[in-house]
Protein backbone atom coordinates (compact mmCIF):
# COMPACT_ATOMS: atom_id res chain seq x y z
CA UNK A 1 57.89 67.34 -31.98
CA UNK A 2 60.96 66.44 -30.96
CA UNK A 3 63.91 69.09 -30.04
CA UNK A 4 66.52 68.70 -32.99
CA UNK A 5 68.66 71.90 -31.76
CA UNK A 6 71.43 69.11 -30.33
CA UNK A 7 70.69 66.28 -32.57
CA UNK A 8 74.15 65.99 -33.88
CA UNK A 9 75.10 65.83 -29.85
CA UNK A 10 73.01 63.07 -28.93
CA UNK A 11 74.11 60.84 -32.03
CA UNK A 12 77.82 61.25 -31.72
CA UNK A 13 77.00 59.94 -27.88
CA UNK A 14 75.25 57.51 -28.77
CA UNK A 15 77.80 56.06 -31.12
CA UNK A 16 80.83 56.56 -28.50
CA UNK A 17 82.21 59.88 -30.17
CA UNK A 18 84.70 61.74 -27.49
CA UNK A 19 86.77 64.46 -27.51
CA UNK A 20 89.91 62.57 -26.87
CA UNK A 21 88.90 60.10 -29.37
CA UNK A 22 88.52 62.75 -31.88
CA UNK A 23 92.18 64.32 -30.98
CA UNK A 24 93.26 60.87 -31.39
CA UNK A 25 91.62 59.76 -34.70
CA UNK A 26 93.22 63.73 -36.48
CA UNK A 27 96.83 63.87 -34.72
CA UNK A 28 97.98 62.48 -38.26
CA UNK A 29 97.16 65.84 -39.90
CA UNK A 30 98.79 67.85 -37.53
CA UNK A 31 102.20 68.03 -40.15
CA UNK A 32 99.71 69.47 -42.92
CA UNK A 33 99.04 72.67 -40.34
CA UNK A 34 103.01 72.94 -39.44
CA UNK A 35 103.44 76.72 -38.41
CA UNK A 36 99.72 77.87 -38.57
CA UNK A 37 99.70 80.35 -35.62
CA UNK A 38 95.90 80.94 -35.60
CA UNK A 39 93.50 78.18 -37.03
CA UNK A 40 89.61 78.27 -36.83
CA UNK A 41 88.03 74.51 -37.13
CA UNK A 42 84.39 75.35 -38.59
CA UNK A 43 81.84 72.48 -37.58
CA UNK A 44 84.18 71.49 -34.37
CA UNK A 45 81.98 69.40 -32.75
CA UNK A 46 82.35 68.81 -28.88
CA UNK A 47 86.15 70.17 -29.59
CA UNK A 48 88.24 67.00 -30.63
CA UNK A 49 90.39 68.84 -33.45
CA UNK A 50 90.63 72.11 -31.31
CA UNK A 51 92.24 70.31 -28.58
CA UNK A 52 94.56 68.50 -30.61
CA UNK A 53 95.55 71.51 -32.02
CA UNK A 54 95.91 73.42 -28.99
CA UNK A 55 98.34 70.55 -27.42
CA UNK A 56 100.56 71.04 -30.19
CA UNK A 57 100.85 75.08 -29.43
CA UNK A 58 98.48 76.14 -32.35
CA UNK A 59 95.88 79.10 -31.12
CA UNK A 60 92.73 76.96 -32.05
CA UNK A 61 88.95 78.45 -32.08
CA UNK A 62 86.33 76.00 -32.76
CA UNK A 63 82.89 76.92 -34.30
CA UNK A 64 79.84 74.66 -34.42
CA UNK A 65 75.91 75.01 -34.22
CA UNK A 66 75.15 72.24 -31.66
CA UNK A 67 74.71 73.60 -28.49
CA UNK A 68 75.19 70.75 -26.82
CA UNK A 69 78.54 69.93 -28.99
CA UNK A 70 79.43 73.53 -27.75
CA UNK A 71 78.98 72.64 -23.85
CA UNK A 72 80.61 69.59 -24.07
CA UNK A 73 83.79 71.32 -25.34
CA UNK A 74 83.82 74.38 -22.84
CA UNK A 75 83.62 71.80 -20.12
CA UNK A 76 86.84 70.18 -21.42
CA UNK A 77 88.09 74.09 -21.32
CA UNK A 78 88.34 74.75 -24.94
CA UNK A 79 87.69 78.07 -26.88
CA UNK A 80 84.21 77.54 -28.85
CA UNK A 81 82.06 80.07 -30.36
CA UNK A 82 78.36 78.63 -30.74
CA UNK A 83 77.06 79.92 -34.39
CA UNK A 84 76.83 79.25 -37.76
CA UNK A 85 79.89 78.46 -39.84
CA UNK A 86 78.67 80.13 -42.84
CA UNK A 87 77.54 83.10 -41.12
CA UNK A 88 80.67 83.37 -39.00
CA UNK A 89 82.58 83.04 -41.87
CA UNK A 90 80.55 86.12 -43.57
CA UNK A 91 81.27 88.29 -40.90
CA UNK A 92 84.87 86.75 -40.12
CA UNK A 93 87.69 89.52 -40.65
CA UNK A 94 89.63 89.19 -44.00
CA UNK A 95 92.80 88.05 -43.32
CA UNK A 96 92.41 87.15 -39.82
CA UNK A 97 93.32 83.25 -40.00
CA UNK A 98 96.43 80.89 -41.08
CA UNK A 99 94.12 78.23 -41.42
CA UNK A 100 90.77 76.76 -41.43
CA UNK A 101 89.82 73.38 -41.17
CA UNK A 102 86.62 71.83 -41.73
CA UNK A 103 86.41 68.04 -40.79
CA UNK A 104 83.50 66.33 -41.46
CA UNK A 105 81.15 69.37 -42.41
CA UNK A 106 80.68 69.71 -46.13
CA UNK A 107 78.93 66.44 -46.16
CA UNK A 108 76.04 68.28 -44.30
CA UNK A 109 75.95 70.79 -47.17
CA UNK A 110 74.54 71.37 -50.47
CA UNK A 111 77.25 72.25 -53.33
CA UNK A 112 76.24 75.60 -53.48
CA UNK A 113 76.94 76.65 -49.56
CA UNK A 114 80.32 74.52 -49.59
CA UNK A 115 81.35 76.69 -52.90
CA UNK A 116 80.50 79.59 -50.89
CA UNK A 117 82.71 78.34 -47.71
CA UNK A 118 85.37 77.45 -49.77
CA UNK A 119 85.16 81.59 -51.18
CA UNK A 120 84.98 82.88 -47.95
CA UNK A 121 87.38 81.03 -46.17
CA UNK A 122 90.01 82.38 -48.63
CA UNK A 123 88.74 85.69 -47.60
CA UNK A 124 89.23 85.23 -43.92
CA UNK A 125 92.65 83.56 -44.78
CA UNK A 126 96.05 85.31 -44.56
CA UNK A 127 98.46 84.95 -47.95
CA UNK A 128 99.75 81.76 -47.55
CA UNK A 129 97.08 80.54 -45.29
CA UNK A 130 95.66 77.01 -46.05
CA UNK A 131 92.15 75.46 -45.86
CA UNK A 132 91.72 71.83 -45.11
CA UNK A 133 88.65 69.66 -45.42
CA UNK A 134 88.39 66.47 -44.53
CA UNK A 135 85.40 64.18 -45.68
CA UNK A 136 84.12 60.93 -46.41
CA UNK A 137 86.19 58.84 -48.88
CA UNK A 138 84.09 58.54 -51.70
CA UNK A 139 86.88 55.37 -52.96
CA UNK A 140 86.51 53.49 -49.46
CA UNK A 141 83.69 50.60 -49.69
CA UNK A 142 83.67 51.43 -45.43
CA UNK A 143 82.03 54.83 -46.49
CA UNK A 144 79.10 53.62 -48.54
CA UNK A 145 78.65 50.47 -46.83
CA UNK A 146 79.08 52.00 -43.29
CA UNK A 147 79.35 55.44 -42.29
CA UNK A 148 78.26 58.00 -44.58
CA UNK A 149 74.86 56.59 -44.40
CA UNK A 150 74.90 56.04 -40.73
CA UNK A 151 74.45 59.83 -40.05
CA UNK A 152 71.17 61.58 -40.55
CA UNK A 153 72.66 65.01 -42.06
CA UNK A 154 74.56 63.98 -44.51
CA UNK A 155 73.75 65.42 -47.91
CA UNK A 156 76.52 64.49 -50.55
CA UNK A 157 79.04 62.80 -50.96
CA UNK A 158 82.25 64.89 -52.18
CA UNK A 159 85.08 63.50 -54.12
CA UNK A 160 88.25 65.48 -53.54
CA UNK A 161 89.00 66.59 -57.15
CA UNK A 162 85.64 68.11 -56.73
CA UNK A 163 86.39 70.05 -53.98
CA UNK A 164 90.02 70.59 -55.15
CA UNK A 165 87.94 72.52 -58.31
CA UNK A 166 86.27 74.44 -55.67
CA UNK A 167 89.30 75.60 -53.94
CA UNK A 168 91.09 76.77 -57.60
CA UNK A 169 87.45 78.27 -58.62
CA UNK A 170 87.50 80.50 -55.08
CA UNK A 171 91.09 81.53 -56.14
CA UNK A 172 93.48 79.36 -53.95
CA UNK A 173 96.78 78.90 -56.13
CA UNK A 174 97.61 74.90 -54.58
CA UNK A 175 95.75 71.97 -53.97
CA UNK A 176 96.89 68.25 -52.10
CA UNK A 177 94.82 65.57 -51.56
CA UNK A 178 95.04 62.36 -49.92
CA UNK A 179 93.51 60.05 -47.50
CA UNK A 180 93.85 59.39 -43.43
CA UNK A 181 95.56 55.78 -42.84
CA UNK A 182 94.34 56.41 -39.44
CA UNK A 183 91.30 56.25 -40.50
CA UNK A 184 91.15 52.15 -41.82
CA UNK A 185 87.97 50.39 -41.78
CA UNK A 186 89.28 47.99 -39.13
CA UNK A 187 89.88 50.81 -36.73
CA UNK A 188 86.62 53.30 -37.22
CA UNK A 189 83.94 50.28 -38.38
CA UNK A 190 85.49 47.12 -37.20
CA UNK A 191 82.16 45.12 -37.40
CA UNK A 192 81.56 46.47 -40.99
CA UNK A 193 81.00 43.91 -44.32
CA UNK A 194 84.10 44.95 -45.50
CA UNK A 195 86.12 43.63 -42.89
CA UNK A 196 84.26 40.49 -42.95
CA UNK A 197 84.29 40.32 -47.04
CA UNK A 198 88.18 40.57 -46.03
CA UNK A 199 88.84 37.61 -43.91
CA UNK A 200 86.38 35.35 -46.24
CA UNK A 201 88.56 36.24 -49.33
CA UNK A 202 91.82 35.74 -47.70
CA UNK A 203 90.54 32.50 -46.26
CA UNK A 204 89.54 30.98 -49.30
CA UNK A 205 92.70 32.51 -51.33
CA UNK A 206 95.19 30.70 -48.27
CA UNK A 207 93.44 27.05 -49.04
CA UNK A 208 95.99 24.18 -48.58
CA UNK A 209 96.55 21.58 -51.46
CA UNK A 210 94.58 18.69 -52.14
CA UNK A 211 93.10 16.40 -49.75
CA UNK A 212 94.42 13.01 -50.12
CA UNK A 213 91.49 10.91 -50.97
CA UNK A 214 92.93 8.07 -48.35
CA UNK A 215 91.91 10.85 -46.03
CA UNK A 216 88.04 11.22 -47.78
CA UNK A 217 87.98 7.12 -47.40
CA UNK A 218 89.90 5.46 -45.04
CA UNK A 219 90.90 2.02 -45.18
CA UNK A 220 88.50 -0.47 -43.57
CA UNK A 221 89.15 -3.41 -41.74
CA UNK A 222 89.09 -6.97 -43.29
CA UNK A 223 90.96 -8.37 -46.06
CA UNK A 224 88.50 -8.39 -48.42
CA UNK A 225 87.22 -5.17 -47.94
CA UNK A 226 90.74 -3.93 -47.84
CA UNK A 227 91.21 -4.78 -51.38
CA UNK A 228 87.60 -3.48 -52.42
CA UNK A 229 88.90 -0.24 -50.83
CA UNK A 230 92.10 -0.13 -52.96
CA UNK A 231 90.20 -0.53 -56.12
CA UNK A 232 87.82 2.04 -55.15
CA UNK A 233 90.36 4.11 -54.28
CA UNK A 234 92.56 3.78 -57.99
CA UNK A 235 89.05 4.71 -59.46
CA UNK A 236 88.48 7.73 -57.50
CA UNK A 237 91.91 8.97 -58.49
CA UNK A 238 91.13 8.60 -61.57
CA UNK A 239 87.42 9.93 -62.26
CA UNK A 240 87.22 12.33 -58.84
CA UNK A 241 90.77 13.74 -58.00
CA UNK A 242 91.01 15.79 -60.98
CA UNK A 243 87.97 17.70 -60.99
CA UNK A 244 88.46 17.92 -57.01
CA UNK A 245 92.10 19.51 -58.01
CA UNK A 246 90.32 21.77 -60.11
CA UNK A 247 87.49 23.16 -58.39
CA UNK A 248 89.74 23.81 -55.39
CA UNK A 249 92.20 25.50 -57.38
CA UNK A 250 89.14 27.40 -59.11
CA UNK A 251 88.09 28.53 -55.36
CA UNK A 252 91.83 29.28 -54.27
CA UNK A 253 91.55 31.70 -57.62
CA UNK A 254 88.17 33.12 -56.53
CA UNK A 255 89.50 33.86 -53.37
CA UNK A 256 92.75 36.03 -54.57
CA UNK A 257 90.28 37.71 -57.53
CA UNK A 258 88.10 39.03 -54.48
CA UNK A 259 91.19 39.71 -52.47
CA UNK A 260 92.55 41.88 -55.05
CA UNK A 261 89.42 43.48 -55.68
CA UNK A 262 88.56 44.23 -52.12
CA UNK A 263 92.27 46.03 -51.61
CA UNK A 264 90.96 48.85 -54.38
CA UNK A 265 88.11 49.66 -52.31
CA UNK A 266 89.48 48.58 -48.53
CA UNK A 267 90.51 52.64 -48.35
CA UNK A 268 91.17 54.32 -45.24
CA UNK A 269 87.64 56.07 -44.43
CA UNK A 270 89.06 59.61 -44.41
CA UNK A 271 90.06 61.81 -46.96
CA UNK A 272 91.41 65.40 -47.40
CA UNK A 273 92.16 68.16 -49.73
CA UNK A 274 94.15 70.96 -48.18
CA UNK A 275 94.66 74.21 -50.42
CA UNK A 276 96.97 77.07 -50.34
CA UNK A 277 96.15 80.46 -50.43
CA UNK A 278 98.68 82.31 -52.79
């Protein structure tokens, strides 16, 4: 059987996942951790959010099970601890954090352990401290049609007023939410259906006027059939142009329906709830 210890390595290789890439794709939450001295990132990875966060002069600890994930980021130099989150945070000091962030981990989790992360990290957190997820966007078509069902742990999908309920259950007194505009289908899944569902709708919604129908039948040669064509022509005005008009304004109508409709769903693929311990 094969070796599934580094699993979650070999896939995030295989789809082009790096370190810097990571930093990259999170910079836009580093305002949401503005002066958090000591942050732990539980399910880290190969170290993308921990470096981010150390650039910007944040003492950042990563923690993830992969060993491989966990090599990869001490070669780039940063401070990992291989173990699990859950059981680190059981035997994490109360109070010994200003934040936590978990990006991309309680997808991998039944309800009942990410109720029980959500408790503990409010134990480990200092008053005031904050704990951030970031997950799937249950509202983005890119996340059904695309990635959440691309990786093989994912368990659930969580909407963020769920896990905003978690975070007031566990005790934390404020809750945000939001989504990642980083994070738009066009720059994490730019060969998904959505984008193409995009540029078909907007196509068919930007259709010119009507043809002119001397363009559908051009005018022979001859004088005879010159005048056949002119009588064809007055008839196909009258019998063809109008239910041409209509279907192509019936299309053009089509188009900006589907349009509209895709902008509700076209959501960036990230979102986040961040809570505030009182």
């Amino acid at each position: 059987m094969t070796d599934q210890t580094s699993l979650d390595y070999a896939f995030l290789q295989h789809i082009g996942v790096s370190v810097d890439g990571e930093a990259a794709l999170h910079s836009w939450y580093l305002p949401l951790l503005a002066g958090k001295k000591r942050v732990i990132d539980l399910g880290c990875g190969m170290g993308g959010f921990v470096a981010l966060l150390r650039s910007a002069g944040i003492d950042a600890l990563g923690v993830d099970s992969d060993p491989d994930c966990i090599a990869e980021a001490r070669r780039h130099g940063l401070p990992v601890i291989e173990a699990d989150v859950i059981r680190y945070l059981r035997e994490a000091q109360p109070e010994s954090c200003d934040a936590i962030v978990a990006a991309h981990l309680v997808e991998h989790l039944p309800y009942a352990i990410v109720l029980e992360m959500v408790e503990l990290a409010h134990r480990a957190l200092t008053p005031g401290g904050r704990l951030l997820m970031i997950t799937p966007n249950p509202r983005a078509l890119v996340s059904h049609l695309e990635l959440y069902p691309m990786h093989f742990g994912h368990v659930a999908m969580y909407h963020p007023t769920l896990l905003a309920f978690f975070m007031h259950h566990a005790g934390f007194a404020a809750t945000q939410t939001g989504e990642n505009p980083a994070t738009a289908a066009e720059r994490v899944a730019a060969a998904a259906p959505v984008s193409e569902l995009r540029r078909l709708a907007q196509s068919a919604a930007a259709l010119g006027g009507p043809t002119p129908l001397q363009d559908a039948l051009p005018k022979p040669p001859g004088l005879l059939r010159g005048l056949l064509w002119q009588a064809k022509l007055r008839l196909a005005r009258w019998l063809v142009q109008p239910y041409f008009d209509f279907a192509l304004a019936e299309v053009r109508r089509s188009g900006q329906t589907l349009s509209d409709a895709i902008q509700l769903v076209d959501r960036p693929f990230e979102s986040y709830v961040a809570g505030d311990k009182a």
